[in-house]
N, C-alpha and C. Protein backbone atom coordinates (compact mmCIF):
# COMPACT_ATOMS: atom_id res chain seq x y z
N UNK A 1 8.61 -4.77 -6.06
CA UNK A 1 9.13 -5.26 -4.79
C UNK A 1 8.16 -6.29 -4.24
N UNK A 2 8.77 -7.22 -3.60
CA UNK A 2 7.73 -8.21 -3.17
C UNK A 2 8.13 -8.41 -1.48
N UNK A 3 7.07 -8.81 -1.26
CA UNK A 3 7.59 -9.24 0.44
C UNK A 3 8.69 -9.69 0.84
N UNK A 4 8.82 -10.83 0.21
CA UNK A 4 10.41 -11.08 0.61
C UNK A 4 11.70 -10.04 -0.04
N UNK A 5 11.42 -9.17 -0.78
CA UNK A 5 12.43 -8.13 -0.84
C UNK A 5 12.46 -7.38 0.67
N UNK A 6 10.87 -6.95 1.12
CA UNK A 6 10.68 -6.04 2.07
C UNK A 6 11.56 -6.83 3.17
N UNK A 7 11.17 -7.93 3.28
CA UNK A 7 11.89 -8.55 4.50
C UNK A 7 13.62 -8.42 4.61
N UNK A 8 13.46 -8.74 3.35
CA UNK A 8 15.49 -8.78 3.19
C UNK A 8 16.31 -7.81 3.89
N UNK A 9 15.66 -6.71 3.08
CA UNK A 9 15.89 -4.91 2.96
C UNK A 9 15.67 -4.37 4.69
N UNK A 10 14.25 -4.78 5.53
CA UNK A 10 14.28 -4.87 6.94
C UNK A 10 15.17 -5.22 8.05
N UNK A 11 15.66 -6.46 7.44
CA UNK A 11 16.43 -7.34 8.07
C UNK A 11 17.84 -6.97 8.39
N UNK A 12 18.64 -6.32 7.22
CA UNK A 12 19.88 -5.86 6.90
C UNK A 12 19.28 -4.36 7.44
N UNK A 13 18.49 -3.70 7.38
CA UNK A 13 19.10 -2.55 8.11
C UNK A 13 18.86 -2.39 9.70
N UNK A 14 18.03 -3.59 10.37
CA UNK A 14 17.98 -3.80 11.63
C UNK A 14 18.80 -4.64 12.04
N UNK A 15 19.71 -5.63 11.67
CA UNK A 15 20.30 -6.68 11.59
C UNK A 15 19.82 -7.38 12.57
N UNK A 16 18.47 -7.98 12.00
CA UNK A 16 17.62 -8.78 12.63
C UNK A 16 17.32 -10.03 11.53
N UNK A 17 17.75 -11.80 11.79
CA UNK A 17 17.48 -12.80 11.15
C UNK A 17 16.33 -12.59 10.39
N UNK A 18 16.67 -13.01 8.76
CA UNK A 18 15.31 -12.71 7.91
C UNK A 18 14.02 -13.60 8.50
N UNK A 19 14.30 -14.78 9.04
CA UNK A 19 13.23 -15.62 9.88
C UNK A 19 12.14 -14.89 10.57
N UNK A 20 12.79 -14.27 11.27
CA UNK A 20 12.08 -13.03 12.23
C UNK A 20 11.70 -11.94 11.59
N UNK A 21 12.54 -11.89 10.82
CA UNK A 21 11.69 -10.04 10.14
C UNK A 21 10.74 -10.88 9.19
N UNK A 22 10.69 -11.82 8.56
CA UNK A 22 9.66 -12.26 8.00
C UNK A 22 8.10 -12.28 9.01
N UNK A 23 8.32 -13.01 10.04
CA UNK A 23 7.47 -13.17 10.36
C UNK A 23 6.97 -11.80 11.12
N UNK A 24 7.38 -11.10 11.87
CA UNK A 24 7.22 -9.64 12.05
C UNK A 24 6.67 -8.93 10.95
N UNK A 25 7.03 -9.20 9.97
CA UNK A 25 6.28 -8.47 8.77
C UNK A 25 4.77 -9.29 8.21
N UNK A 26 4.58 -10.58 7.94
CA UNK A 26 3.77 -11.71 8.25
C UNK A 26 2.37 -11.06 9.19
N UNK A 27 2.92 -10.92 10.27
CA UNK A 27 2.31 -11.04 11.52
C UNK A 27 1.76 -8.79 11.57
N UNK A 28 2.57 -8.14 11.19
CA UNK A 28 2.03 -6.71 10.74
C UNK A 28 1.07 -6.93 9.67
N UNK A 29 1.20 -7.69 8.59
CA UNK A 29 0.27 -7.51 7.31
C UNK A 29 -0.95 -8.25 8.10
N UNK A 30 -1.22 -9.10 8.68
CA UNK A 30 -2.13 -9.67 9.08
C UNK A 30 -3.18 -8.93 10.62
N UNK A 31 -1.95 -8.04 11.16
CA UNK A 31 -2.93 -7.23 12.00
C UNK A 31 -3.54 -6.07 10.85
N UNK A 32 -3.07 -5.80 9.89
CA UNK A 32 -3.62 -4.48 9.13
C UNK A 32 -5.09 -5.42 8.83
N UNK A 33 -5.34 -6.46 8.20
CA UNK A 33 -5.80 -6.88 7.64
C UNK A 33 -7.25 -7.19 8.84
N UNK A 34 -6.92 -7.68 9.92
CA UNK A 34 -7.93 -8.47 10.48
C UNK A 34 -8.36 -6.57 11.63
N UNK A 35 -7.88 -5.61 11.74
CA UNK A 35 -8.01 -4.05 11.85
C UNK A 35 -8.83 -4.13 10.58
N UNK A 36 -9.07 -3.68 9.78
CA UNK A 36 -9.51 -3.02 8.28
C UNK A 36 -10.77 -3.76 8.51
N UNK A 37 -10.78 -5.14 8.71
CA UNK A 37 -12.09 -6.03 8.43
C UNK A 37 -13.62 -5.29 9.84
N UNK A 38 -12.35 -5.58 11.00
CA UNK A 38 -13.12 -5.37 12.24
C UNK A 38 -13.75 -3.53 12.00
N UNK A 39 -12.81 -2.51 11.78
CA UNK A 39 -12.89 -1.23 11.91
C UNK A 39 -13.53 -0.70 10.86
N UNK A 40 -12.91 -1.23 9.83
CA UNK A 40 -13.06 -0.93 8.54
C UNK A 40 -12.37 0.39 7.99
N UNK A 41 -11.31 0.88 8.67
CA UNK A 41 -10.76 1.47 8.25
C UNK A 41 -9.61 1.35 8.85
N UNK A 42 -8.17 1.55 8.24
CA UNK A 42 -7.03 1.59 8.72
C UNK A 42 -6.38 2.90 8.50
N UNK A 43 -5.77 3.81 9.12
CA UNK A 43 -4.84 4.93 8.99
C UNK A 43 -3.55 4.62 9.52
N UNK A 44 -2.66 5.46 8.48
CA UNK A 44 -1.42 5.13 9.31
C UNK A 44 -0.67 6.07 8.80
N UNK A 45 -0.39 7.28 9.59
CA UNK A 45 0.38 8.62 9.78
C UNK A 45 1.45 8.48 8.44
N UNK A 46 1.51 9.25 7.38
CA UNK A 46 2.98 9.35 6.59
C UNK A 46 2.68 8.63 5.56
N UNK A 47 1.78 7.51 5.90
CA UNK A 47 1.74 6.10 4.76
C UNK A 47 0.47 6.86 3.70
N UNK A 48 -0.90 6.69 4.49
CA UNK A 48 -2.05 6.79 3.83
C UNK A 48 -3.06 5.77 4.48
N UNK A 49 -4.52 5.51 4.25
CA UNK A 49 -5.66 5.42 4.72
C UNK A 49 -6.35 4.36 4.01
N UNK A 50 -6.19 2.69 4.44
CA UNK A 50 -7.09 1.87 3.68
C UNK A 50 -8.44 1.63 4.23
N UNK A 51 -9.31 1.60 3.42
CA UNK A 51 -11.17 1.53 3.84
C UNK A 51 -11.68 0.63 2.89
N UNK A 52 -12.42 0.41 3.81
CA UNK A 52 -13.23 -0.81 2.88
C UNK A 52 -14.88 -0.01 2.17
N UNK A 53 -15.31 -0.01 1.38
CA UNK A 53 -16.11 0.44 0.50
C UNK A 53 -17.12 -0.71 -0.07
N UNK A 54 -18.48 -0.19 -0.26
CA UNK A 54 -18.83 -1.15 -1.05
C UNK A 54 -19.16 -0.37 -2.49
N UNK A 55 -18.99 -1.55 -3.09
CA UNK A 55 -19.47 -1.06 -4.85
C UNK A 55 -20.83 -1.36 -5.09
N UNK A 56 -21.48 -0.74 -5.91
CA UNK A 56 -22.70 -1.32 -6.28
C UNK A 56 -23.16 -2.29 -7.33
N UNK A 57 -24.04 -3.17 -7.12
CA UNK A 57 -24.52 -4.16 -8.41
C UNK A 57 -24.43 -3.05 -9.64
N UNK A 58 -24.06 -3.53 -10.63
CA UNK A 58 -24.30 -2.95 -12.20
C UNK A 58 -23.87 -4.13 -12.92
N UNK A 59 -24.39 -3.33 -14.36
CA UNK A 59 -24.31 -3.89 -15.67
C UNK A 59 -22.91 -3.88 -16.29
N UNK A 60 -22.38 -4.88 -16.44
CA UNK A 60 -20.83 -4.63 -17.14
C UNK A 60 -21.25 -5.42 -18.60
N UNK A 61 -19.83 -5.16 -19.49
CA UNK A 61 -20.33 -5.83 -20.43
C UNK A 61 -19.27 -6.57 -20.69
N UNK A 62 -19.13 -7.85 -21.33
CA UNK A 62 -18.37 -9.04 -21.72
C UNK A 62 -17.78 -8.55 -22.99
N UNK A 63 -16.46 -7.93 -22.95
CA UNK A 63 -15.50 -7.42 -24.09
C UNK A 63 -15.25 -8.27 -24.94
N UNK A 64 -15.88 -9.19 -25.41
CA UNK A 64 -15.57 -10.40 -26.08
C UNK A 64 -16.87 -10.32 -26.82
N UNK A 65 -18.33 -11.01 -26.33
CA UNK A 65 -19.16 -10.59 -27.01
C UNK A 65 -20.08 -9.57 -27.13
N UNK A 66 -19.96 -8.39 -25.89
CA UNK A 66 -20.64 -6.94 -25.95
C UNK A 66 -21.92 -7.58 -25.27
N UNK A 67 -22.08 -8.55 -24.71
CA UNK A 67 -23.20 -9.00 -24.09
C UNK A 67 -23.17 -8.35 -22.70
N UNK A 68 -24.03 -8.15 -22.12
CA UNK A 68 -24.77 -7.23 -20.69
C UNK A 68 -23.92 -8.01 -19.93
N UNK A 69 -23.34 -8.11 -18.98
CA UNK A 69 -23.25 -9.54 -17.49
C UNK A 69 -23.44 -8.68 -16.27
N UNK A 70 -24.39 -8.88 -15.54
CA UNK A 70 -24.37 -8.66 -14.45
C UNK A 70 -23.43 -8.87 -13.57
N UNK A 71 -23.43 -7.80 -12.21
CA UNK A 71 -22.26 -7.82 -11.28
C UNK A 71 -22.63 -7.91 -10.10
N UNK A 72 -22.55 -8.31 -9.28
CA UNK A 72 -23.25 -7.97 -8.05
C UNK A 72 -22.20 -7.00 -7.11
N UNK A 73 -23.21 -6.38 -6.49
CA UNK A 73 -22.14 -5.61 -4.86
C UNK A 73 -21.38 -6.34 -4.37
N UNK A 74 -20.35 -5.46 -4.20
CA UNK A 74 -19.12 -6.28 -3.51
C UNK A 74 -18.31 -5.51 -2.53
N UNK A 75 -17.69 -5.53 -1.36
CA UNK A 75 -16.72 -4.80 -0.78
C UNK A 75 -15.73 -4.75 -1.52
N UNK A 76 -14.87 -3.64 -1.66
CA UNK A 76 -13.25 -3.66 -1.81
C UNK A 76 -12.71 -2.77 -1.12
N UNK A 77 -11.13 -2.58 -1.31
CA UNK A 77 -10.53 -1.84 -0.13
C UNK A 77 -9.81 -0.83 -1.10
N UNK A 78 -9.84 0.40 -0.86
CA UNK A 78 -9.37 1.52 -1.20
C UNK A 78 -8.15 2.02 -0.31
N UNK A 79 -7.75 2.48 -0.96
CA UNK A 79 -6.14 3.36 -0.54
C UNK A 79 -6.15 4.09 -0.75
N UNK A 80 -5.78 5.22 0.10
CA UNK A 80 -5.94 6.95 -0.24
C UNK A 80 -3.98 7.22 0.60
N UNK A 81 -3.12 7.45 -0.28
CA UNK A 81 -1.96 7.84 -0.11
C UNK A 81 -1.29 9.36 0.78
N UNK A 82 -0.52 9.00 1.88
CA UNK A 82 -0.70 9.83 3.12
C UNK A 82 0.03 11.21 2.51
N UNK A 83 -0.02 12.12 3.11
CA UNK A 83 1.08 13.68 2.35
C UNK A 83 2.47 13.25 2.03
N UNK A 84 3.35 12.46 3.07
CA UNK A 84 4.42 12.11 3.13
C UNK A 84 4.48 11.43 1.32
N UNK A 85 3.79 10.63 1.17
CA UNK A 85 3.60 9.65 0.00
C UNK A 85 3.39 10.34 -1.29
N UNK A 86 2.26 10.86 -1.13
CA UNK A 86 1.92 12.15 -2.17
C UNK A 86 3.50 12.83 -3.00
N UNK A 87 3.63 13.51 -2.02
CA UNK A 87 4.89 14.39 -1.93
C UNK A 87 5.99 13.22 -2.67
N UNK A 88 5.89 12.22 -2.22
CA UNK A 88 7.56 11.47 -2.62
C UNK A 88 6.99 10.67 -3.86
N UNK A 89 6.15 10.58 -3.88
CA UNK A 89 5.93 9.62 -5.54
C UNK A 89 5.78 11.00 -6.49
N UNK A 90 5.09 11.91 -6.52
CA UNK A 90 5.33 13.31 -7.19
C UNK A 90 6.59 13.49 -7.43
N UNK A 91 7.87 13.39 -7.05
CA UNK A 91 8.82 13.82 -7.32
C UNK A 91 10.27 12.22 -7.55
N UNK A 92 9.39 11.29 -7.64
CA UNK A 92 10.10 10.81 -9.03
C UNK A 92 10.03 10.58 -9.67
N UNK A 93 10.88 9.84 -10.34
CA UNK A 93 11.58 10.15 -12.05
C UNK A 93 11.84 8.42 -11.83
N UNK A 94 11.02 8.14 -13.09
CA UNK A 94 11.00 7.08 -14.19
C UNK A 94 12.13 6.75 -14.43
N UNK A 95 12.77 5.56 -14.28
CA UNK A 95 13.90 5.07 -14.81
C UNK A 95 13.83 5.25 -16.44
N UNK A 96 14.91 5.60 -17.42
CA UNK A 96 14.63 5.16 -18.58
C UNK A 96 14.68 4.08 -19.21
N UNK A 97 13.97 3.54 -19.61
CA UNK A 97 14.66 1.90 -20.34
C UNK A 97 15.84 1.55 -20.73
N UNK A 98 16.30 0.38 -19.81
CA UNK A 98 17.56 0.20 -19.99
C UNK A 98 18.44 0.53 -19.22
N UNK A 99 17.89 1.49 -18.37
CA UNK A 99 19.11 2.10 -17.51
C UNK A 99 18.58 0.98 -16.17
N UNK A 100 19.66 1.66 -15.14
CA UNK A 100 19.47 1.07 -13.82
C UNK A 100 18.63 1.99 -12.94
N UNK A 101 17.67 1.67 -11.88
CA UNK A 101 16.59 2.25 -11.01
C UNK A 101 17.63 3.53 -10.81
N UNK A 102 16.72 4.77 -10.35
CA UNK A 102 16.81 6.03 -9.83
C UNK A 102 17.24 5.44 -8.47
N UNK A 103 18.63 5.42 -7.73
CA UNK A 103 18.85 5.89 -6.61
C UNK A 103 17.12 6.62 -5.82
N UNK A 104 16.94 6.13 -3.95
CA UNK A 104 15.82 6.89 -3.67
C UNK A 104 16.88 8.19 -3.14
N UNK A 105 16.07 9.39 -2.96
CA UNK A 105 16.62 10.47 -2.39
C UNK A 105 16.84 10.39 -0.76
N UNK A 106 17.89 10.52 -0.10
CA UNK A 106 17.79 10.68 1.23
C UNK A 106 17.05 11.67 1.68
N UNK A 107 16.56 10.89 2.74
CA UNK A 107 15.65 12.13 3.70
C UNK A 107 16.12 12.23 5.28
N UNK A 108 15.23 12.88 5.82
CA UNK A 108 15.12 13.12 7.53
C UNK A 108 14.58 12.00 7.86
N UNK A 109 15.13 11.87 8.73
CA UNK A 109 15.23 10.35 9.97
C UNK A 109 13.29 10.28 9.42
N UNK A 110 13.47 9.00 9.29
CA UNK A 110 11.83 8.45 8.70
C UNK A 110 11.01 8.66 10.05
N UNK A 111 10.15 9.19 10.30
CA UNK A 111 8.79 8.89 11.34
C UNK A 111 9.54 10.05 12.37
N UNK A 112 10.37 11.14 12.55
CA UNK A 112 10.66 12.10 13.29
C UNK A 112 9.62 13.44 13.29
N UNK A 113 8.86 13.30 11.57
CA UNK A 113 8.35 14.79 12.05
C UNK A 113 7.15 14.46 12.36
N UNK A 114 5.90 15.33 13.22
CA UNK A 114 4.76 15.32 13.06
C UNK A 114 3.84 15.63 12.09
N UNK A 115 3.04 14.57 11.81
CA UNK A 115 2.30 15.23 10.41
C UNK A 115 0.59 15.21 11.41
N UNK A 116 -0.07 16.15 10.23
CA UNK A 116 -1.38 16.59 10.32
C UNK A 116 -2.20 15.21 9.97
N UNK A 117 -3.50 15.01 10.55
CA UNK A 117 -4.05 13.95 9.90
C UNK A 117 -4.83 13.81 9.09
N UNK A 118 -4.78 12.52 8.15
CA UNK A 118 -5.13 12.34 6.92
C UNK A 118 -6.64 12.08 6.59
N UNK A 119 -7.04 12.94 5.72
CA UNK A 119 -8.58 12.89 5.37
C UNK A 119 -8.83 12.10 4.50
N UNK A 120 -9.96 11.14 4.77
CA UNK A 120 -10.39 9.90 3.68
C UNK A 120 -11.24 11.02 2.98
């Protein structure tokens, strides 16, 4: 799925101009983003928990000639997947090749229940 799927798919079930749900969506990815940098951590109830981490300098090696290359420290951002998420990727099922995608399962009105909060 790519953004502009997300937008499409938004759009038609709010029946809100893709113009606008684009940029509404645009304008969400970019508060997660400039949140995560400032906080350094983002949570978000149902979804899961992005953090920024640092890695440490090490030794990698060049799969080509088995030679040493150094790495230096770097930030990256980790994702830790919320219960809601857990729970729903656990319980599907792989399209088989060739066939058409698994239908998703209906659920309870999205964002109605209270959940417990999520431990990084």
């Amino acid at each position: 799925m790519t953004k502009k799927d997300i937008v499409r798919t938004i759009a038609e079930e709010i029946d809100l101009p893709q113009f606008r749900t684009r940029v509404l969506v645009q304008r969400t990815f970019e508060a997660l983003i400039e949140a995560l940098v400032r906080d350094g951590r983002v949570e978000l109830r149902n979804f899961g928990v992005f953090q920024i981490k640092q890695r440490e300098a090490r030794l990698a090696r060049n799969p080509r000639t088995g030679e040493p290359v150094p790495v230096q420290a770097k930030n990256v951002v980790t994702f830790k997947p919320g219960k809601e998420m857990e729970e729903r990727v656990r319980d599907y099922k792989a399209p088989v090749a060739g066939s058409e995608p698994a239908e998703p399962q209906a659920d309870d009105e999205a964002g109605d229940t209270p959940s417990e909060p999520t431990e990084a």
